[in-house]
N, C-alpha and C. Protein backbone atom coordinates (compact mmCIF):
# COMPACT_ATOMS: atom_id res chain seq x y z
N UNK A 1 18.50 45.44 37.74
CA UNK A 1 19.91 45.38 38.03
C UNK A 1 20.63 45.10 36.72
N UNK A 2 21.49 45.52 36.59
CA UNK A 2 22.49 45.65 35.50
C UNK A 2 24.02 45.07 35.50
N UNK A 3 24.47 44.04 35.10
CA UNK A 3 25.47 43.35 34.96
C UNK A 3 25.96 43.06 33.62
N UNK A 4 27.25 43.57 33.77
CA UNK A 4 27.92 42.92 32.68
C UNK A 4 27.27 43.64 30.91
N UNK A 5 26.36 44.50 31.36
CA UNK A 5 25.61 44.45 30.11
C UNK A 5 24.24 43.68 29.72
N UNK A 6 24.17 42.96 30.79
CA UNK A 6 22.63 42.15 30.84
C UNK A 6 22.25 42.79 32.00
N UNK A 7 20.31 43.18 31.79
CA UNK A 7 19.54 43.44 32.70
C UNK A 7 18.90 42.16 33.08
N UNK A 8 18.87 42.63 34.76
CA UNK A 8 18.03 41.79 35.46
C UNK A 8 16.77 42.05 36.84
N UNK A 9 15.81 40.97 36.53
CA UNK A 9 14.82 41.77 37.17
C UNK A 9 15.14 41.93 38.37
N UNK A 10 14.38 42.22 39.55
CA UNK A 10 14.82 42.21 40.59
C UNK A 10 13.24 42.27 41.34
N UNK A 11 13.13 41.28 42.24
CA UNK A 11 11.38 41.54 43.18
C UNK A 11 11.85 41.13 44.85
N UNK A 12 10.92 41.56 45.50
CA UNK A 12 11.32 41.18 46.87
C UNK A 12 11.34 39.46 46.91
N UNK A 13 12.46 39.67 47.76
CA UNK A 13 13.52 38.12 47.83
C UNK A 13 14.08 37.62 46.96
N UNK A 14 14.77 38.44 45.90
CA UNK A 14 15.57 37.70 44.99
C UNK A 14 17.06 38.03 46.07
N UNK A 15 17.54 36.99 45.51
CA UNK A 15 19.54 36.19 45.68
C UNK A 15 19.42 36.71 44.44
N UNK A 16 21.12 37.14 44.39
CA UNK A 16 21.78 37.77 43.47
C UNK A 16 23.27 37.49 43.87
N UNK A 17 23.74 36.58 42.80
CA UNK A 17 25.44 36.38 43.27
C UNK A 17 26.18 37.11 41.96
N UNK A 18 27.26 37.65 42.57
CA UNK A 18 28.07 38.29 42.02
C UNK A 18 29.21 37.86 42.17
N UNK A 19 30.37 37.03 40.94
CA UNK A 19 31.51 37.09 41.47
C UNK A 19 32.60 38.17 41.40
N UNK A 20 33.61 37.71 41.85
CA UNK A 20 34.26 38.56 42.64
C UNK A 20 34.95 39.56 41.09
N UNK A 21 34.74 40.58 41.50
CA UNK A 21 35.36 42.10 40.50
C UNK A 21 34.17 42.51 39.28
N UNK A 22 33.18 41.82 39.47
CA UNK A 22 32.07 42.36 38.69
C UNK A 22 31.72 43.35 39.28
N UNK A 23 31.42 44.22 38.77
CA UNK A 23 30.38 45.80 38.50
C UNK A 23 28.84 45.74 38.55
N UNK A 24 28.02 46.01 39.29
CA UNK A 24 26.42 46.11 38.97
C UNK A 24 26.22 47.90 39.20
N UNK A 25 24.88 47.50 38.33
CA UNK A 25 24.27 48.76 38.89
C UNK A 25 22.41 48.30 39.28
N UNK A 26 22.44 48.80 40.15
CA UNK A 26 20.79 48.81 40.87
C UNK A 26 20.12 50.06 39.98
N UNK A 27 18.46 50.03 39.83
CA UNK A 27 18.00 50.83 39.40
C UNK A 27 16.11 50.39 40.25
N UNK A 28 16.12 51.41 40.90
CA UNK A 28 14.72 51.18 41.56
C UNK A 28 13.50 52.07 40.87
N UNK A 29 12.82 51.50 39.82
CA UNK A 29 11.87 52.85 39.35
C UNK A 29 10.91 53.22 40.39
N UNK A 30 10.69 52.54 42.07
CA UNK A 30 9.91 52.85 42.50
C UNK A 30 8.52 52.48 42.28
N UNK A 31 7.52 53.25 43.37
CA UNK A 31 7.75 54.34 44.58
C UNK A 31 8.47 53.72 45.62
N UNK A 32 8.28 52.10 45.68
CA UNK A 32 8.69 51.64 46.70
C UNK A 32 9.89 51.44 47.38
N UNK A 33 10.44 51.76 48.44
CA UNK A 33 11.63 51.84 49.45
C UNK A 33 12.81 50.35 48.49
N UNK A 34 14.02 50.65 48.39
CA UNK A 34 14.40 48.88 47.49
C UNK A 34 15.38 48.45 48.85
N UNK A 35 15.40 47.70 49.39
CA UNK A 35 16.32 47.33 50.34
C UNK A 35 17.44 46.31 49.72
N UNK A 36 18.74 46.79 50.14
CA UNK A 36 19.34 45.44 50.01
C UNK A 36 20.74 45.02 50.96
N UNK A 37 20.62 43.87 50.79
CA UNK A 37 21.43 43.47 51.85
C UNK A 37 22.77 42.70 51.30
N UNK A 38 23.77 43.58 51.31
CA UNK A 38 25.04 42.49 50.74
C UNK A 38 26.08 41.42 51.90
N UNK A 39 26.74 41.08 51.16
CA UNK A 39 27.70 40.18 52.24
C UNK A 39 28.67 39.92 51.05
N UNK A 40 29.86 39.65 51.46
CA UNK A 40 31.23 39.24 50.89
C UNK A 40 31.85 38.52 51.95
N UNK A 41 32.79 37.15 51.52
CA UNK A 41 32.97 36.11 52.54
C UNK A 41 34.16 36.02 51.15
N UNK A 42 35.23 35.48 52.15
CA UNK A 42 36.78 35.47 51.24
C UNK A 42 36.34 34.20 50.32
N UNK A 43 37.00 34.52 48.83
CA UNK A 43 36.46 33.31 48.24
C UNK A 43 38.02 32.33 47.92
N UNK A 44 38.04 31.21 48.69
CA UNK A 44 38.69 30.36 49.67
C UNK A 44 38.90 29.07 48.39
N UNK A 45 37.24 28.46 47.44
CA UNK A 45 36.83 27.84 47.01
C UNK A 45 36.80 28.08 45.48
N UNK A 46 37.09 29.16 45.03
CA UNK A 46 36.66 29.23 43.39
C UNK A 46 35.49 29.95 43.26
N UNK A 47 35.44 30.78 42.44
CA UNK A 47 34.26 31.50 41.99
C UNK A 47 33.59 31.00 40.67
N UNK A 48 32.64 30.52 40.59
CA UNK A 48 32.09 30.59 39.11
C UNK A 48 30.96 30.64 38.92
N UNK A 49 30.41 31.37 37.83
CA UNK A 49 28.68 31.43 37.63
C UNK A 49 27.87 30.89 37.17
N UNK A 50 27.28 30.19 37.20
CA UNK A 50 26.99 29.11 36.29
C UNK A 50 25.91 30.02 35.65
N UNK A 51 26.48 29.67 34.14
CA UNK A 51 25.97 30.25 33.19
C UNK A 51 24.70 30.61 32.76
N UNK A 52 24.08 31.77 32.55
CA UNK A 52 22.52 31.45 32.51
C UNK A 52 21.81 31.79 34.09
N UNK A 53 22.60 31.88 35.12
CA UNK A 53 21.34 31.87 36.82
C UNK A 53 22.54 32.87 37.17
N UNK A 54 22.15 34.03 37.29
CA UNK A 54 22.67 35.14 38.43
C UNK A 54 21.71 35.37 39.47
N UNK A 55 20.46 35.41 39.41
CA UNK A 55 19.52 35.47 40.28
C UNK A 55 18.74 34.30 41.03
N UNK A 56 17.89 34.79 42.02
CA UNK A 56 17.45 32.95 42.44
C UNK A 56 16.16 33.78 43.08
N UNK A 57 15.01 33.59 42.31
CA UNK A 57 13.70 34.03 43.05
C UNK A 57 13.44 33.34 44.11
N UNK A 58 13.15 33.70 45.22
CA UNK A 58 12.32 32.95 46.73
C UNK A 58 11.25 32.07 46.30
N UNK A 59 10.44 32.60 45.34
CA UNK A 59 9.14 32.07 45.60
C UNK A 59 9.38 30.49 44.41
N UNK A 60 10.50 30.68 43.94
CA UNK A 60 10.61 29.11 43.11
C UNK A 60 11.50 28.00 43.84
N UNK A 61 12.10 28.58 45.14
CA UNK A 61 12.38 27.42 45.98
C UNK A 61 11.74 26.99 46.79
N UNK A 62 12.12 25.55 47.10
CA UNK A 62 11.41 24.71 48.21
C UNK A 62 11.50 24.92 49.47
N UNK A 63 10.45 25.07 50.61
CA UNK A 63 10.51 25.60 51.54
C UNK A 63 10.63 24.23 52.37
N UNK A 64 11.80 24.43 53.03
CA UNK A 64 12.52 23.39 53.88
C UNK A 64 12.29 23.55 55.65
N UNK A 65 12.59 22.46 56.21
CA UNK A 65 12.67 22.74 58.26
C UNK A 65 13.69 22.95 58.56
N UNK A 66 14.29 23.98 59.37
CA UNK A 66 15.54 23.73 59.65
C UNK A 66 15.34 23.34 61.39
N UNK A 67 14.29 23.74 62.24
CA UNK A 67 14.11 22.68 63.53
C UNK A 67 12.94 23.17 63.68
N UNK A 68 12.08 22.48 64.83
CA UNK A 68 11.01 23.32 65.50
C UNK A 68 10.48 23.68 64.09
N UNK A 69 9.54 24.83 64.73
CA UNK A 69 8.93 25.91 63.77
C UNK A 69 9.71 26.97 63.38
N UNK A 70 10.88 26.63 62.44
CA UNK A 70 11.71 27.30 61.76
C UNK A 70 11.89 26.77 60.44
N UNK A 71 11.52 27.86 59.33
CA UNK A 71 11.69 27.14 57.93
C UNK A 71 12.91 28.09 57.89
N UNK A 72 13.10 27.49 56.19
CA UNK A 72 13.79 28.21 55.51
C UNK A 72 13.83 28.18 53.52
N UNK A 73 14.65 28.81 53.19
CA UNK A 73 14.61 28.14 51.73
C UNK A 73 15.77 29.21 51.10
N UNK A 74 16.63 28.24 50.43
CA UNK A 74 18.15 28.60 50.07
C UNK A 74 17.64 29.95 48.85
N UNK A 75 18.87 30.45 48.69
CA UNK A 75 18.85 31.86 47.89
C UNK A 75 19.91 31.33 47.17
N UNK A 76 21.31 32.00 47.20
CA UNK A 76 22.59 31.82 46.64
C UNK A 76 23.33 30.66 47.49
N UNK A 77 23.59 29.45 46.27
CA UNK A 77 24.62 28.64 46.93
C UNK A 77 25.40 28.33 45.41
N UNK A 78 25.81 26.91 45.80
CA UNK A 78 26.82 26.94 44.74
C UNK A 78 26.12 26.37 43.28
N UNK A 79 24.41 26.36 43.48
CA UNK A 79 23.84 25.96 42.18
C UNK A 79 24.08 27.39 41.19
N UNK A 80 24.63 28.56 41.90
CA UNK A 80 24.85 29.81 41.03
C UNK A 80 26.61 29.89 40.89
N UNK A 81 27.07 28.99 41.58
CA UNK A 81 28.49 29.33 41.41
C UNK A 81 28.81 29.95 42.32
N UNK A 82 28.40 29.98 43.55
CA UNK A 82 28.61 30.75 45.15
C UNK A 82 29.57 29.68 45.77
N UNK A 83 30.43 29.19 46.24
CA UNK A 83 31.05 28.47 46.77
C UNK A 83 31.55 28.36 48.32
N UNK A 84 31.67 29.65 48.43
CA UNK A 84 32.21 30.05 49.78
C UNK A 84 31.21 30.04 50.69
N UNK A 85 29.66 30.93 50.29
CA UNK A 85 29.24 30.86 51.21
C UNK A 85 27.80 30.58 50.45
N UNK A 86 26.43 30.56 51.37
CA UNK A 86 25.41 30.39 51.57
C UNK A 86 24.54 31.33 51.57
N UNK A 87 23.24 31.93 51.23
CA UNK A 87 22.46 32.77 51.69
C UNK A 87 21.23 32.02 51.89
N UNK A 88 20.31 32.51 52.46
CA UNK A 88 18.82 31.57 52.77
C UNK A 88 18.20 33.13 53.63
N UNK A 89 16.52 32.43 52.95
CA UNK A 89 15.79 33.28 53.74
C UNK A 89 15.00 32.41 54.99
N UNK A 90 14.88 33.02 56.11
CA UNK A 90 14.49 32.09 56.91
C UNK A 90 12.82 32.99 57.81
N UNK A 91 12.48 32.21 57.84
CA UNK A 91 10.99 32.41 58.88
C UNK A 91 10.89 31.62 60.38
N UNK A 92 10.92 32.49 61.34
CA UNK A 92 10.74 32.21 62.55
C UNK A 92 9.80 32.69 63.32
N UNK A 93 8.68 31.16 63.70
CA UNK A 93 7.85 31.40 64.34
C UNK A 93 7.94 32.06 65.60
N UNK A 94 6.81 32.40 66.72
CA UNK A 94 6.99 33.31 68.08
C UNK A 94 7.65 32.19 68.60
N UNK A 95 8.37 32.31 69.54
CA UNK A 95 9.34 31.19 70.73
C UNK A 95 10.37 31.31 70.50
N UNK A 96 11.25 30.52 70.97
CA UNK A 96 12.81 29.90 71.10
C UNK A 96 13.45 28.86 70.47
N UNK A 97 14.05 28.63 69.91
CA UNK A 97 14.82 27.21 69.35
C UNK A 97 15.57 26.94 70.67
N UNK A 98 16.14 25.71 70.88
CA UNK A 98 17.47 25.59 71.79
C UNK A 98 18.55 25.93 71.76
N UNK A 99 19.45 26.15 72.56
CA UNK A 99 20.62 26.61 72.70
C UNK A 99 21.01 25.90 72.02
N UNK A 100 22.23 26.94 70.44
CA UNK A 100 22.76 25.84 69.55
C UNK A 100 24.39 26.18 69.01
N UNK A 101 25.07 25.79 68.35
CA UNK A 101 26.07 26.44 67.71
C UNK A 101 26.20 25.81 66.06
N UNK A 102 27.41 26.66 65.34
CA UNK A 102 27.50 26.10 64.22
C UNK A 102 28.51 26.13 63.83
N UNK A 103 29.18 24.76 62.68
CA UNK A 103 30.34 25.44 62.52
C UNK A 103 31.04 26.80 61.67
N UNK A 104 30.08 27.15 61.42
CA UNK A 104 30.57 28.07 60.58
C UNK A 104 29.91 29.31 61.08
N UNK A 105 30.91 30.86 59.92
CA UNK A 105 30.21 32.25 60.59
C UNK A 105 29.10 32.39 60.13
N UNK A 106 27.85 33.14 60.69
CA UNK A 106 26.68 33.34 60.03
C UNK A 106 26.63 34.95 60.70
N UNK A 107 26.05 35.52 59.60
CA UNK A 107 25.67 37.24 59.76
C UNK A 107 24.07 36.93 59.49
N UNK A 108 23.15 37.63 60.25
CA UNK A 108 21.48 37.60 60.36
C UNK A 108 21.42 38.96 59.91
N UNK A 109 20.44 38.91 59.13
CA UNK A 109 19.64 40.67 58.89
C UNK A 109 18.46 40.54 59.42
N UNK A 110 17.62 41.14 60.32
CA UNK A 110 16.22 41.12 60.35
C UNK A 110 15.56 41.59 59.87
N UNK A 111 14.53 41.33 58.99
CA UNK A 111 14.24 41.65 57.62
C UNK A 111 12.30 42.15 58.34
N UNK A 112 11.66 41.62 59.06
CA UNK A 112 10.51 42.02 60.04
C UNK A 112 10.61 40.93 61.24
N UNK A 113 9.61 41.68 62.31
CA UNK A 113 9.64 41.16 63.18
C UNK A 113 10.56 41.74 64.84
N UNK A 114 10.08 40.70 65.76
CA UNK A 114 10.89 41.53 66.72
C UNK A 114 11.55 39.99 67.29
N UNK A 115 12.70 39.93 68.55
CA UNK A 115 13.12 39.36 69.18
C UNK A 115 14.01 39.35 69.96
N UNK A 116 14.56 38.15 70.69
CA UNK A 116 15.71 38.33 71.71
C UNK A 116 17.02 37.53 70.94
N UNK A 117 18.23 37.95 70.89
CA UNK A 117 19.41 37.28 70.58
C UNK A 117 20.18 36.51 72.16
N UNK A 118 19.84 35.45 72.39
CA UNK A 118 20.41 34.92 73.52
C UNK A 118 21.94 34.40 73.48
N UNK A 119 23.09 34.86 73.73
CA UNK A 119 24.48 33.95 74.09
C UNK A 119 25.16 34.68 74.82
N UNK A 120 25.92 33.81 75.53
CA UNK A 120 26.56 34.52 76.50
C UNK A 120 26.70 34.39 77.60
N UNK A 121 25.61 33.94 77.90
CA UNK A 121 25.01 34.86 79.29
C UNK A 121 24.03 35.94 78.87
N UNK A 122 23.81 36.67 78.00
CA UNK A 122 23.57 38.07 77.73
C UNK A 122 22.13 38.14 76.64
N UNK A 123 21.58 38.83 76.64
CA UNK A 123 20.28 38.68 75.46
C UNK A 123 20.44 40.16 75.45
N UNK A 124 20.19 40.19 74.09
CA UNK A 124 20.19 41.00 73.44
C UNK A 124 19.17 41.48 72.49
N UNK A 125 18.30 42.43 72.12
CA UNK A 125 16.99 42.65 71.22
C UNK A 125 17.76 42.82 70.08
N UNK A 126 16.62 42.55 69.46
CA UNK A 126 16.80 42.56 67.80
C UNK A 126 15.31 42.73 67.15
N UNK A 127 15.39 43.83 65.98
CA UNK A 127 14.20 43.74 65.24
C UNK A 127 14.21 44.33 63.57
N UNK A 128 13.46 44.74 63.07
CA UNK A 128 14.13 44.90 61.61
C UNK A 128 15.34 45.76 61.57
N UNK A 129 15.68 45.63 60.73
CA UNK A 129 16.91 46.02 60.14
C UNK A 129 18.42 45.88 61.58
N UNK A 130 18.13 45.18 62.10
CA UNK A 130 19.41 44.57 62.96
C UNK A 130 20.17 43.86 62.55
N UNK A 131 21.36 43.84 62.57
CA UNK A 131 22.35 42.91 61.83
C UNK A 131 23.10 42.16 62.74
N UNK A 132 23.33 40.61 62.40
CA UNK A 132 24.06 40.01 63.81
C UNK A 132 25.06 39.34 63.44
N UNK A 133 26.58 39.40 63.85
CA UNK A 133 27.53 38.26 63.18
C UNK A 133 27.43 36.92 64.43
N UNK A 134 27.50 35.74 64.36
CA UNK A 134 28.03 35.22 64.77
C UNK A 134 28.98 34.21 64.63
N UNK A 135 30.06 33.86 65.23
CA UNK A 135 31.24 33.41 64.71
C UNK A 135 30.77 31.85 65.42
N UNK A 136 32.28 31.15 64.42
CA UNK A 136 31.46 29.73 64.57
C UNK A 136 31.31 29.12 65.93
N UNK A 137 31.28 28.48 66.66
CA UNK A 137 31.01 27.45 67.59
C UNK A 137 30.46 28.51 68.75
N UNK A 138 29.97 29.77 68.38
CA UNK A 138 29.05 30.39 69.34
C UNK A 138 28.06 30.03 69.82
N UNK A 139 27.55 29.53 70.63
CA UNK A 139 26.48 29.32 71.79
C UNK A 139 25.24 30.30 71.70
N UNK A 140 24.30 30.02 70.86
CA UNK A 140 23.38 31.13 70.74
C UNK A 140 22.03 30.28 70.33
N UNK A 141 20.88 31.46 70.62
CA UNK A 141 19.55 31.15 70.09
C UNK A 141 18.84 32.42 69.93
N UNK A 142 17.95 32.62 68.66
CA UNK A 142 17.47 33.52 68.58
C UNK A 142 15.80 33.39 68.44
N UNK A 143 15.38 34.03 69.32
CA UNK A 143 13.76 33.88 69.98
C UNK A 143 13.41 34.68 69.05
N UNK A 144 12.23 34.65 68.95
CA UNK A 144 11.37 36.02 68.23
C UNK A 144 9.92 36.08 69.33
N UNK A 145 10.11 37.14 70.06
CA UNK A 145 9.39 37.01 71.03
C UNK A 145 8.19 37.76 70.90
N UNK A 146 8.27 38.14 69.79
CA UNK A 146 6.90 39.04 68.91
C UNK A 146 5.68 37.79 68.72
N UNK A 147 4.47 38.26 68.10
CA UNK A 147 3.60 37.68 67.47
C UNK A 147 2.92 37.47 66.71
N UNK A 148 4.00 37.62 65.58
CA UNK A 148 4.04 37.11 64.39
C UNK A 148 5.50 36.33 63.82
N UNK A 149 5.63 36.19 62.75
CA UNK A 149 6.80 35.56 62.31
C UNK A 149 7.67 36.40 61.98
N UNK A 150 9.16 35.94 62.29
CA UNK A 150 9.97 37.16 62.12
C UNK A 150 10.43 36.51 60.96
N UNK A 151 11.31 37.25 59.77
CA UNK A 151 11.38 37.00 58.57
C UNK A 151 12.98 37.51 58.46
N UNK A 152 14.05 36.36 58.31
CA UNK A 152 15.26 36.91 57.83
C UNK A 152 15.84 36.84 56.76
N UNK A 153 16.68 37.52 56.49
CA UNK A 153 17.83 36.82 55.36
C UNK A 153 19.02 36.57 55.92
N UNK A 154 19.71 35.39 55.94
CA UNK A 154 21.10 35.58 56.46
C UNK A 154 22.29 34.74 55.63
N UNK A 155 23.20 34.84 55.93
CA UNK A 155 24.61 34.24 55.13
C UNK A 155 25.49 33.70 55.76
N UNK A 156 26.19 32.18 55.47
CA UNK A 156 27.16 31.43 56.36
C UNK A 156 28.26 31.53 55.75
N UNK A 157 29.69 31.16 55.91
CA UNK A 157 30.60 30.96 55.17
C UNK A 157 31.17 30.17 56.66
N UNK A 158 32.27 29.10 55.91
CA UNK A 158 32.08 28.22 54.50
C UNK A 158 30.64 28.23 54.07
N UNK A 159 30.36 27.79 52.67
CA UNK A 159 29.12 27.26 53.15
C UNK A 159 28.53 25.51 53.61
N UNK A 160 27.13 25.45 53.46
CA UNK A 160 26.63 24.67 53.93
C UNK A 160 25.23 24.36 54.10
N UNK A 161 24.65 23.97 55.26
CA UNK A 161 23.46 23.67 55.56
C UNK A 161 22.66 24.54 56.93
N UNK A 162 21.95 25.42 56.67
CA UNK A 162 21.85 26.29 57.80
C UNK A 162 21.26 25.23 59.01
N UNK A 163 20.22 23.96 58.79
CA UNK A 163 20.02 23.17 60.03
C UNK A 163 20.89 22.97 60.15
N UNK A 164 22.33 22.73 59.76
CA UNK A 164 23.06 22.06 60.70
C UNK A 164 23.84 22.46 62.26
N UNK A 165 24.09 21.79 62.73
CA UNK A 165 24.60 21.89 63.88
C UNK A 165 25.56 21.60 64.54
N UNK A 166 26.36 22.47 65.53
CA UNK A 166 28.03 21.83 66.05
C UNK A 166 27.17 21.63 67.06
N UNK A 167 26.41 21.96 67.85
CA UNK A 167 26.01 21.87 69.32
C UNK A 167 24.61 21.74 69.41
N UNK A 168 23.75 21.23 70.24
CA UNK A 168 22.59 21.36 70.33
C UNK A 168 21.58 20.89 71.65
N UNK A 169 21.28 21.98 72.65
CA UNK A 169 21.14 21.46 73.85
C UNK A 169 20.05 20.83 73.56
N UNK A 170 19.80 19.80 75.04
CA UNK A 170 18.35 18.68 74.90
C UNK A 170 17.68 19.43 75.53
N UNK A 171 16.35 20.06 75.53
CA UNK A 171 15.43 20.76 75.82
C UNK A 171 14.08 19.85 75.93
C-alpha cells in the first residue's frame, strides 16, 4: 500500500488508518485473492496519525475476552490517531452470546464461518462476506451456528470497547 509517498506492507489482518483526504493506492502482486474491508465514521473527534504507525499487524496484539467464548484483539484505535471509531478482529466460538446491546453503531463483516444474526424478533443468516450494521441500543446476538470459529472484522463509532455493554440479558 502506498501513502503519501511511503510504502507499506500489507498481510492478512493488518488495520490500516487513514485520515481523512489522504490518497492510497493498494497493490496486490498476488496470486492470492486481497480482500479489503473499509469503513468511514464522521470524524466528530479530531483526526491525527500518530507519527510513525499507519498500520497495526493482528498478530502483535493481545488477544483479549470480550464474553463467553468470544475473543478479540483491537486493530485501529486512537493509538494510530483513529478517534472516532474502533476496528477489532473478533473470533467466535460455535453457540450464542446473550441477548445484548451497545451504545454505539457497529458494522460486522464476516470474514469465515457461518451463523444466525438474532434481533427483533427475527434471525437472520449470515456467513462470509455478509455485512451487518447495527445501530446503537439494538437488541441483538450473533450465534455462529457452524463448527468451527467464525472470524470477523468489525468497526464501532464513537469509539470504544467492543465488550462493552448498554444491555445484557441474564441467561
Amino acid at each position: 500500500m502506498f501513502v503519501g509517498g511511503e510504502e507499506h506492507e500489507l498481510e492478512p489482518g493488518t488495520g490500516v488508518y487513514l485520515a481523512p483526504g489522504e490518497s492510497y493506492e493498494v497493490e496486490n502482486p498476488g496470486p492470492e485473492e486481497l480482500l479489503t474491508v473499509s469503513a468511514i465514521a464522521p470524524q466528530t473527534n479530531g483526526a491525527t496519525r500518530v507519527a510513525g504507525r499507519r498500520t497495526v499487524r493482528l498478530a502483535d496484539q493481545p488477544l483479549l475476552t470480550a464474553s463467553g467464548d468470544r475473543e478479540f484483539r483491537y486493530l485501529v484505535t486512537q493509538e494510530v490517531g483513529c478517534r472516532d471509531m474502533t476496528q477489532f478482529y473478533g473470533v467466535i466460538a460455535p453457540g450464542r452470546a446473550p441477548d445484548h446491546s451497545h451504545v454505539y453503531d457497529e458494522v460486522i463483516y464476516v470474514l469465515e464461518g457461518e451463523g444466525i444474526l438474532h434481533g427483533d424478533g427475527a434471525e437472520k443468516p449470515v456467513s462470509a462476506g455478509s455485512c451487518v450494521h447495527l445501530p446503537p441500543f439494538f437488541v441483538h446476538s450473533l450465534e455462529n451456528s457452524g463448527g468451527t470459529p467464525m472470524r470477523i472484522v468489525a468497526v464501532f463509532h464513537p469509539a470504544g470497547d467492543p465488550a462493552s455493554r448498554a444491555y445484557e440479558a441474564n441467561e
